[in-house]
Protein backbone atom coordinates (compact mmCIF):
# COMPACT_ATOMS: atom_id res chain seq x y z
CA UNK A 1 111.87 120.51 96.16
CA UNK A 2 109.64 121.54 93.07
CA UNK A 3 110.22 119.87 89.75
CA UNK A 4 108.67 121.10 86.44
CA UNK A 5 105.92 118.89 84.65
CA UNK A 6 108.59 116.62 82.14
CA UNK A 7 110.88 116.42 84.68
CA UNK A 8 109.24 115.33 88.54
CA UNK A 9 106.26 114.94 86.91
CA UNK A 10 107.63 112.06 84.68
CA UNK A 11 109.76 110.67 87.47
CA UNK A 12 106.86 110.26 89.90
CA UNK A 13 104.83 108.40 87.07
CA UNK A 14 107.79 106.06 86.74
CA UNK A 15 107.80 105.47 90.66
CA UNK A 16 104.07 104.98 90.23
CA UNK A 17 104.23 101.96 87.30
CA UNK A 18 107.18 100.42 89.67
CA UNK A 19 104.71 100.47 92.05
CA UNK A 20 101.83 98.51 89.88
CA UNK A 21 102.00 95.17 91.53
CA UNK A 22 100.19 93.35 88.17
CA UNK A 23 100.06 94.01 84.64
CA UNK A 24 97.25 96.48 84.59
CA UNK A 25 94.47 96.75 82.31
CA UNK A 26 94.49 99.67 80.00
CA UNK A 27 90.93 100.75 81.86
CA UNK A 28 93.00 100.98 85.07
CA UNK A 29 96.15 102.85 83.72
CA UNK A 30 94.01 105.87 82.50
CA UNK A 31 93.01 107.32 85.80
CA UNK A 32 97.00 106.68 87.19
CA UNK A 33 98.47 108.32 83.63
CA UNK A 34 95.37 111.09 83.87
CA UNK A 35 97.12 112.24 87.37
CA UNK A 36 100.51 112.62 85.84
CA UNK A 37 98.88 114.99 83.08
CA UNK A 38 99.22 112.40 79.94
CA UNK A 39 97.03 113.81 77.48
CA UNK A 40 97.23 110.73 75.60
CA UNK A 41 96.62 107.77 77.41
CA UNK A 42 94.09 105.69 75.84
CA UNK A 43 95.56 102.28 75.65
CA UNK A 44 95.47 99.20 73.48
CA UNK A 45 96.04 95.54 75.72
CA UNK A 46 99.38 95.50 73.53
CA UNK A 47 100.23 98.77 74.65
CA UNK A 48 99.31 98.42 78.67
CA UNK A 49 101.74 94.93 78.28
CA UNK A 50 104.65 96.88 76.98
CA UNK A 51 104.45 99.22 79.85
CA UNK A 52 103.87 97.10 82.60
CA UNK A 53 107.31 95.45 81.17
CA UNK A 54 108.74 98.79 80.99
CA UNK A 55 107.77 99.58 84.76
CA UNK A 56 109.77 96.35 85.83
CA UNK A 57 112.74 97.76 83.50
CA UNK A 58 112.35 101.45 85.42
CA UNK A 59 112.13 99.66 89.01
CA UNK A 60 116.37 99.14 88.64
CA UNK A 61 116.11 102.59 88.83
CA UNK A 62 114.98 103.18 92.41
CA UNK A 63 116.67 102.57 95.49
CA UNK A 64 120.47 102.86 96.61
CA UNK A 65 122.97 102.30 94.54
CA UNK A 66 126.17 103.78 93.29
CA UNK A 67 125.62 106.81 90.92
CA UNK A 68 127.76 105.14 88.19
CA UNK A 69 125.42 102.42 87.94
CA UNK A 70 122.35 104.56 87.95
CA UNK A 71 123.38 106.65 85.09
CA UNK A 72 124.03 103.84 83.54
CA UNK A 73 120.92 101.90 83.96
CA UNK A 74 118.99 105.57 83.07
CA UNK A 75 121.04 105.86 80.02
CA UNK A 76 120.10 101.81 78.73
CA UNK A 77 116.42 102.96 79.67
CA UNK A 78 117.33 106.55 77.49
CA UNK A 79 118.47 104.33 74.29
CA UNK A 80 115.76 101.92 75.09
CA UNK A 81 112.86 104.85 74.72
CA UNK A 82 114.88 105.83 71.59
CA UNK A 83 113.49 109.20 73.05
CA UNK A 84 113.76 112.48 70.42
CA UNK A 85 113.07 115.77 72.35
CA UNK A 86 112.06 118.33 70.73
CA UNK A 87 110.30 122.04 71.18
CA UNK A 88 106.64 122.51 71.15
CA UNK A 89 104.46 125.38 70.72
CA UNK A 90 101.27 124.02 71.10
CA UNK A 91 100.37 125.89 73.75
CA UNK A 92 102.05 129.44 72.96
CA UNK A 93 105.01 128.61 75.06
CA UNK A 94 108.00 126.58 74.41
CA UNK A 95 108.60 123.19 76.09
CA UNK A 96 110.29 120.30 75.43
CA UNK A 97 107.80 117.02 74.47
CA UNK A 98 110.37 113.66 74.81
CA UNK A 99 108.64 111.75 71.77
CA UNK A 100 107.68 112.55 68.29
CA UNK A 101 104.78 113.90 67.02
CA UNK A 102 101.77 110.99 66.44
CA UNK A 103 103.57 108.65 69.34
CA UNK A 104 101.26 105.88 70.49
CA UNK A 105 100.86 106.76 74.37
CA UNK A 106 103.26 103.66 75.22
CA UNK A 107 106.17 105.20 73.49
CA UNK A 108 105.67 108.87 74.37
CA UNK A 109 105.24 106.40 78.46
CA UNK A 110 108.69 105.31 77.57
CA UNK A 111 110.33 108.23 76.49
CA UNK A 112 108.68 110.58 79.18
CA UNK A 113 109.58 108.14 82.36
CA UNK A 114 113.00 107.79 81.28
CA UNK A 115 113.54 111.56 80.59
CA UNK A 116 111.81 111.84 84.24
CA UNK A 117 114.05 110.17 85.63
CA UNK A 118 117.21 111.16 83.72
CA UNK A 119 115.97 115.06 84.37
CA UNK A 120 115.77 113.93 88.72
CA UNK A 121 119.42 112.59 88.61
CA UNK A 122 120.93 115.63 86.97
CA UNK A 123 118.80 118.28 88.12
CA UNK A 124 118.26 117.37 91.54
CA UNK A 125 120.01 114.42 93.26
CA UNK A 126 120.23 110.25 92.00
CA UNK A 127 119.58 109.53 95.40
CA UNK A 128 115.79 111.12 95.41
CA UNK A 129 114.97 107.88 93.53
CA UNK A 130 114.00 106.16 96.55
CA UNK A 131 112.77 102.90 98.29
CA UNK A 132 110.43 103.04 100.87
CA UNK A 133 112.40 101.56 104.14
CA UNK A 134 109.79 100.06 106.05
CA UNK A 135 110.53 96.61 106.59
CA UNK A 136 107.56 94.90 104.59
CA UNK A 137 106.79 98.49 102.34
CA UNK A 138 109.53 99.02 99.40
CA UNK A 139 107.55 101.14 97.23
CA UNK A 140 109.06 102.97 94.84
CA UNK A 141 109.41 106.92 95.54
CA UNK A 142 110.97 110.56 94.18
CA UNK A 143 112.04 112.39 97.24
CA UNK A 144 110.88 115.88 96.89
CA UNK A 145 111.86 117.15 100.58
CA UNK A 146 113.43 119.79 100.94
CA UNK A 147 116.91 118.74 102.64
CA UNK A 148 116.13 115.23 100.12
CA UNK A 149 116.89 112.89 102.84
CA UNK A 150 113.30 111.05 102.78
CA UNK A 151 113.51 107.11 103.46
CA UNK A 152 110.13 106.46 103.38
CA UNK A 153 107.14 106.51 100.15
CA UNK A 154 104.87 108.29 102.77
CA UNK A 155 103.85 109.78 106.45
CA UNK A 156 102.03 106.51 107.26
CA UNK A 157 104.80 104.62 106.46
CA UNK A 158 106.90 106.93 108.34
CA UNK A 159 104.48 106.42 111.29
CA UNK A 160 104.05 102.77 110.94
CA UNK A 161 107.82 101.84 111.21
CA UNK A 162 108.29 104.28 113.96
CA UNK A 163 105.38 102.51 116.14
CA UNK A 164 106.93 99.09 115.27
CA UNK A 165 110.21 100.30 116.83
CA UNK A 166 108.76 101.97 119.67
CA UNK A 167 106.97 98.37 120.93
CA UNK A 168 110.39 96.60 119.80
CA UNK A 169 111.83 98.51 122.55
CA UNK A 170 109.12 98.21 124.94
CA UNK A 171 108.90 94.62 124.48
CA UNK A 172 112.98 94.19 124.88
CA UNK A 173 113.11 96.22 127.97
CA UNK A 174 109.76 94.32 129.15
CA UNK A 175 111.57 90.87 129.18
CA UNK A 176 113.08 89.67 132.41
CA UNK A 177 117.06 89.13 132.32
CA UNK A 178 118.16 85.64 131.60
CA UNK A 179 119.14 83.87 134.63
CA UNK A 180 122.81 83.13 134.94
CA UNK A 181 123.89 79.91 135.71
């Protein structure tokens, strides 16, 4: 499935801050915000803090859960970002941009992620916000298959878990019977 820029775009950075396993240093957000085509994203410490507490915030956003609650937890994160869209020109064609003009880069963050992720559960499907299901994995994800029935963050993953079942079953069928008494 292909989203646009503010919309899969935005919902794959969010997956990508869940992911961040320690509050980053503003150095080592640039290259990760740089991939998801944030023009702004020079960062003060202040700034890299309040998104590293905003990725905890979107990670109750990923995974299964009923749809009720995820709209509602995407609508708190929606009020939260106190997100204005608006139409821009500044490139000769229209768009929408989710934060007002002169945004520091952690605001426009927060109002782009939860946009991202508000555009993926009305646009596509609430449950392409996914958790990886490999036992010791649980990274974060946006399912862009095709049929969206992806359980995995990635092929190795994928690959991993199916080994690990594979000698499971060799080893159970390995074992000798137990002995009946």
């Amino acid at each position: 499935m292909h989203f646009d820029h503010y919309g899969g775009e935005a919902a794959r950075l969010a997956a990508d801050l869940v992911n961040l396993t320690a509050p980053p240093h503003p150095e080592h957000l640039e290259p990760l915000l740089a991939a998801h085509g944030v023009v702004h994203r020079t960062l003060t410490a202040a700034q890299a803090e309040t998104i590293w507490t905003w990725s905890r915030r979107l990670a109750a956003c990923f995974g299964r859960q009923d749809l009720e609650e995820r709209c509602q937890t995407v609508n708190t994160l929606l009020a939260e970002a106190s997100s204005s869209p608006r139409i821009s020109l500044h490139d000769g064609r229209p768009h929408l941009h989710y934060s007002s003009t002169g945004a520091d880069a952690a605001t426009h963050i927060r109002a782009v992620t939860a946009a991202g992720l508000a555009y993926v559960v009305c646009s596509a499907d609430a449950d392409r916000l996914g958790r990886c299901a490999r036992r010791d994995c649980d990274l974060a994800f946006v399912d862009t298959s095709r049929n969206g029935r992806r359980t995995y963050c990635s092929v190795r993953c994928a690959n991993n878990d199916a080994v690990a079942r594979h000698r499971e079953r060799h080893q159970a069928a390995a074992r000798p019977p137990a002995a009946h008494r």
